[in-house]
Protein backbone atom coordinates (compact mmCIF):
# COMPACT_ATOMS: atom_id res chain seq x y z
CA UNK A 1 145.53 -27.54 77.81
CA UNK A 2 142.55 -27.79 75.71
CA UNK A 3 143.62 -26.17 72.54
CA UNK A 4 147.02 -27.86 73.03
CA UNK A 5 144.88 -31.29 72.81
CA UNK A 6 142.68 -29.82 69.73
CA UNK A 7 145.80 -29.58 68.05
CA UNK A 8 147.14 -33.00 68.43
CA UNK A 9 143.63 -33.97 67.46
CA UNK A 10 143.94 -32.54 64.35
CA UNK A 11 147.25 -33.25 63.68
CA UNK A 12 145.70 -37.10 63.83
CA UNK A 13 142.75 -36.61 62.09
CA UNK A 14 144.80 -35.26 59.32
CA UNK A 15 147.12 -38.50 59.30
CA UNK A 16 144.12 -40.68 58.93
CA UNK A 17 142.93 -38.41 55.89
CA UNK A 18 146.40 -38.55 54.12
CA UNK A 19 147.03 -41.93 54.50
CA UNK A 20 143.70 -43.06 53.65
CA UNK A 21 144.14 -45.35 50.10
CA UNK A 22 141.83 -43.63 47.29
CA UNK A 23 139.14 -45.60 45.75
CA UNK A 24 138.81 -46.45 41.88
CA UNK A 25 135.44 -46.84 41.04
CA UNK A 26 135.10 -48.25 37.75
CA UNK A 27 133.52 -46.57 34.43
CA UNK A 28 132.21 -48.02 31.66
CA UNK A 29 134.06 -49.05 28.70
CA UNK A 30 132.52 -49.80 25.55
CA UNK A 31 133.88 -53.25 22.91
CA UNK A 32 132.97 -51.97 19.27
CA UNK A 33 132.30 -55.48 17.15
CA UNK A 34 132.01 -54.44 13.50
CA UNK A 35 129.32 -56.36 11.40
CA UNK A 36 129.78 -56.94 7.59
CA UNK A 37 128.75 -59.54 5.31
CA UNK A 38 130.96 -62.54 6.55
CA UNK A 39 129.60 -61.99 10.46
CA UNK A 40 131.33 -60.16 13.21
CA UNK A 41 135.07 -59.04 13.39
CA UNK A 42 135.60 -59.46 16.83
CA UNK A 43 135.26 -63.54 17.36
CA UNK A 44 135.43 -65.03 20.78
CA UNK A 45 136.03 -61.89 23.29
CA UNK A 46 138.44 -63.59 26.55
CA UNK A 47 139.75 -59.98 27.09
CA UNK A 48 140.23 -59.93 30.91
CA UNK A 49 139.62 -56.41 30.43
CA UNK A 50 136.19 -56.48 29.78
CA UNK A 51 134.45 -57.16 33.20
CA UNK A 52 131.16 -56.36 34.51
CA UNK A 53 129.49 -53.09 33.74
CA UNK A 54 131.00 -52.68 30.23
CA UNK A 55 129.41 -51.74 27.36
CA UNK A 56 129.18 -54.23 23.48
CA UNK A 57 128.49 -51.88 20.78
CA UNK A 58 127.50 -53.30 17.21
CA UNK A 59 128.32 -51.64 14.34
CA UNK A 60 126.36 -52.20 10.77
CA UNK A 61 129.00 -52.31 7.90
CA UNK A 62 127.59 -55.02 5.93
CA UNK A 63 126.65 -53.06 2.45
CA UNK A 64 124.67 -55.43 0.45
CA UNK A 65 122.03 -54.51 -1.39
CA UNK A 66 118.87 -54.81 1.19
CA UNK A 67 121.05 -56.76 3.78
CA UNK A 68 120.01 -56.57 7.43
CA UNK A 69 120.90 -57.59 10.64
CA UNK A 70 120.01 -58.33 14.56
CA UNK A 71 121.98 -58.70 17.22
CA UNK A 72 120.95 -61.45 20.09
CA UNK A 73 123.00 -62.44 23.41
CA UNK A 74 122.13 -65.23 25.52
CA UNK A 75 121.39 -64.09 29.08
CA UNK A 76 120.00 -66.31 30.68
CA UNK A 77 122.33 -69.34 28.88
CA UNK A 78 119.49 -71.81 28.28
CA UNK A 79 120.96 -71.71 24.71
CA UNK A 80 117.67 -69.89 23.21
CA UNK A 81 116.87 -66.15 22.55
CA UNK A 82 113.63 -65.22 24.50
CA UNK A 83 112.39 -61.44 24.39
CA UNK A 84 111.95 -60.96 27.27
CA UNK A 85 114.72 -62.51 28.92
CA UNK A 86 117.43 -61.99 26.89
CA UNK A 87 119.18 -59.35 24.60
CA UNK A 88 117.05 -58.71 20.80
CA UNK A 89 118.44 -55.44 19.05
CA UNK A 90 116.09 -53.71 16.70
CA UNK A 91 117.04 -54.39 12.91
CA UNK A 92 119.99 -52.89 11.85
CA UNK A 93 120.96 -51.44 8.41
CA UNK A 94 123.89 -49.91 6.81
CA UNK A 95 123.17 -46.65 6.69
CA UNK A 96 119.87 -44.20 7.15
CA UNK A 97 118.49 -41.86 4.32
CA UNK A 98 118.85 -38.34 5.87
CA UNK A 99 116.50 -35.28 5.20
CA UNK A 100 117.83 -31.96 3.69
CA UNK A 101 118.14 -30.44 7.92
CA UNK A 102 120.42 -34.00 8.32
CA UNK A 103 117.55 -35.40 10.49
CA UNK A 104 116.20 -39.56 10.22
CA UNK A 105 113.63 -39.91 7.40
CA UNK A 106 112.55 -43.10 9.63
CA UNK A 107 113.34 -42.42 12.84
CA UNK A 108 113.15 -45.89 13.39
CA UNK A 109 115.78 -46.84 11.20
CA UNK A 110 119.50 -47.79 13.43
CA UNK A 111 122.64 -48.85 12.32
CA UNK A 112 124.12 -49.81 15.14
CA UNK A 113 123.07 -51.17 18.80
CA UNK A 114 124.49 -50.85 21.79
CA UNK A 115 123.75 -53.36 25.12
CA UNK A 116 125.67 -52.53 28.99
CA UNK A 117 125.77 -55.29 30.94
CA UNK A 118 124.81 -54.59 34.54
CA UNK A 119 127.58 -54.21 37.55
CA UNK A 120 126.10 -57.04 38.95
CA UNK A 121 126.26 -59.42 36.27
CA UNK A 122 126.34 -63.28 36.32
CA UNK A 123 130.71 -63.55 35.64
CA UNK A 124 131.12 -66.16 32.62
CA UNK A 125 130.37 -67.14 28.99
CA UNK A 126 127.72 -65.64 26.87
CA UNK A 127 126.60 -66.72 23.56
CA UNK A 128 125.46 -63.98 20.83
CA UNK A 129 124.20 -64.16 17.50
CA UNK A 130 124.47 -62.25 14.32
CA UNK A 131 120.99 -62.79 12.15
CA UNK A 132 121.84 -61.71 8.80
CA UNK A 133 118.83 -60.77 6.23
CA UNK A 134 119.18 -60.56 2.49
CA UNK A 135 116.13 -61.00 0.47
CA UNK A 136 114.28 -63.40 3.02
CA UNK A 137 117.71 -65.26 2.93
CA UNK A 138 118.65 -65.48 6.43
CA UNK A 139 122.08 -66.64 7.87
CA UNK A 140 123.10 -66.88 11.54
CA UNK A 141 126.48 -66.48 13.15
CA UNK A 142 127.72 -67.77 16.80
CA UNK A 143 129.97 -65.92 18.80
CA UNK A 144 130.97 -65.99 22.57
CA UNK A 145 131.59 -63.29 25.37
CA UNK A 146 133.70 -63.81 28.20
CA UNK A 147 132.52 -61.81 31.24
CA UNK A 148 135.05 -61.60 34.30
CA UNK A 149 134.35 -59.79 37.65
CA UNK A 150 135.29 -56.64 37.91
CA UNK A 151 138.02 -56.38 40.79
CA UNK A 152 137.85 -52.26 40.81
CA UNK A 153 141.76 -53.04 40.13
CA UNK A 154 144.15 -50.51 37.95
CA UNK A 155 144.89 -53.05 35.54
CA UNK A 156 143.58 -53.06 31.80
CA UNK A 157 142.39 -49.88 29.95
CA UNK A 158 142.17 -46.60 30.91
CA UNK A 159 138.59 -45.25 31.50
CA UNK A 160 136.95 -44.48 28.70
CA UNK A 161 139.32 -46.34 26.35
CA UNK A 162 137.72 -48.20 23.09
CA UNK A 163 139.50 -51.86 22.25
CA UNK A 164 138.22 -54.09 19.58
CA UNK A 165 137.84 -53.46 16.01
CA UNK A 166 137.81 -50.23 15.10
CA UNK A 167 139.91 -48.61 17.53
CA UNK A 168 142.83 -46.68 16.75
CA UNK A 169 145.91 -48.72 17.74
CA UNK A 170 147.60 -46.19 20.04
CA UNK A 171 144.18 -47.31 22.64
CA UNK A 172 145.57 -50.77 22.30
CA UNK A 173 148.54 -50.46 24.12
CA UNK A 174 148.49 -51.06 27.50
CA UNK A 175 152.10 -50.78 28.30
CA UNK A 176 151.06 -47.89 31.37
CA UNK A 177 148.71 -49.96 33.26
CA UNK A 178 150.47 -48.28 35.99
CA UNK A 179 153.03 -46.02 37.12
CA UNK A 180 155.39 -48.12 38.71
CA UNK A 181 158.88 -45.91 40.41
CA UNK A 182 162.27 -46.74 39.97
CA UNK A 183 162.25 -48.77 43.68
CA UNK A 184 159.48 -50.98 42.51
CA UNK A 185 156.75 -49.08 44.62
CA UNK A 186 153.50 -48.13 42.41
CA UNK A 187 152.54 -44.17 42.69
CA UNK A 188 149.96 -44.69 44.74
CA UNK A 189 152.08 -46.71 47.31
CA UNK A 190 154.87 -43.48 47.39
CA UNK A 191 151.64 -41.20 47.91
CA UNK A 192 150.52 -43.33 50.93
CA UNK A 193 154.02 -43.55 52.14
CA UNK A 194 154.51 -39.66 51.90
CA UNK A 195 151.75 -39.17 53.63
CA UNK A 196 152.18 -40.99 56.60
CA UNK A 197 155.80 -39.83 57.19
CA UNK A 198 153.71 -35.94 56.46
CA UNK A 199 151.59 -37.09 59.22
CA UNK A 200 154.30 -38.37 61.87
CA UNK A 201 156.05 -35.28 61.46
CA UNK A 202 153.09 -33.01 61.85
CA UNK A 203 152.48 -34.88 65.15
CA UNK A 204 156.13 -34.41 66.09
CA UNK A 205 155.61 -30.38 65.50
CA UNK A 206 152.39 -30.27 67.66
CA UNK A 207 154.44 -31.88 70.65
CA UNK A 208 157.41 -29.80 70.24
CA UNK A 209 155.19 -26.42 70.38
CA UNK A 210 152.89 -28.12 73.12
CA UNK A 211 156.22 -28.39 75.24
CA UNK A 212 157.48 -24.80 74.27
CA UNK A 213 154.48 -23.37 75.60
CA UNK A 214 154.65 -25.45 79.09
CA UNK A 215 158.16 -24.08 79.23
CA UNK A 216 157.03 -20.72 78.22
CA UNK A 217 154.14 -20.88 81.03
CA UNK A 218 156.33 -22.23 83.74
CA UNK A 219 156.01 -19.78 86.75
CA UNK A 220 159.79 -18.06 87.41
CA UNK A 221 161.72 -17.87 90.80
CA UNK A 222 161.28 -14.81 93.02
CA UNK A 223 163.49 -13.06 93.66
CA UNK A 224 163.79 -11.60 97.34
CA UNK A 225 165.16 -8.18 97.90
CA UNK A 226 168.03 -8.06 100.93
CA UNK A 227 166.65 -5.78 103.58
């Protein structure tokens, strides 16, 4: 009876793996803000789609003549920027003279910045500023952030999907948060579903050809020979 019970074993074991609900780890996504000479596009951000572990990315368009910009967001929410505990981009210009091989005469010169908040991040409101430069002439713009917890829920944008200004509008539409069936089940409840009923019948097989085989093995009659 041993392999008969290794069988059912792994008839169970494999009903546990099937049925088992997959996990969706999150991956970053990135909010482009574009930067030009009246501030930032993107005002207030109260996306619920942008949760923890997401990206900001800053993008220079502003193309006055010796115009330059920094990018500062409030971590810590004392209402001050502090280097060293909150966000300070390096100074950001339009665009970067190129050599004739296409590489960074300054290789300190950036047009854009880019800041990921942790997956562990404080969940609310952050303030940011845009620090605008134009011959000593500086001006400063307030924005907000809203940061929500990240739920590791299908809902919002794919993976990898930009939102903001200067996305494409087809990565705006969020129309197939998820694949939902005719009966009102979500695909990954039909999976689960089909899985288990996989599972009951693979257990039903194993006991049918466990019983075969006691039949099978069941010692026969003898049969006595008249004398």
């Amino acid at each position: 009876m041993g392999k008969e019970w290794v069988g059912v074993a792994v008839a169970a074991l494999l009903v546990a793996v099937l049925a088992s609900s997959p996990v969706h780890a999150h991956e970053q996504q990135t909010l482009t803000i574009i930067l030009n000479d009246e501030g930032a596009v993107v005002g207030n951000i109260s996306d619920p789609a942008f949760v923890q572990g997401n990206a900001v990315w800053f993008k220079m368009h502003d193309t006055t003549e010796n115009a330059t910009m920094q990018i500062g967001i409030d971590l810590d929410g004392d209402g001050f920027l502090n280097v060293t505990e909150d966000y300070i981009s390096s100074t950001l210009v339009e665009s970067c003279e190129l050599d004739e091989n296409g590489s960074l005469v300054d290789e300190t010169c950036e047009v854009s910045a880019l800041y990921a908040f942790p997956t562990n991040a404080t969940v609310g409101t952050y303030q940011y500023w845009v620090m605008r430069d134009v011959n000593n002439v500086t001006t400063n713009w307030t924005y907000e952030i809203q940061l929500f917890e990240d739920i590791h829920d299908d809902g919002g944008p794919s993976p990898g999907d930009c939102f903001g200004a200067g996305c494409d509008d087809d990565l705006l539409d969020t129309s197939g948060d998820e694949d939902v069936v005719e009966d009102g089940l979500s695909r990954d409840d039909v999976v689960k579903l089909t899985a288990v009923i996989a599972g009951v019948a693979i257990v039903f097989l194993t006991l049918s050809i466990l019983g075969e085989r006691n039949v099978e093995h069941k010692p026969k009659p003898k049969r006595f020979e008249e004398e």
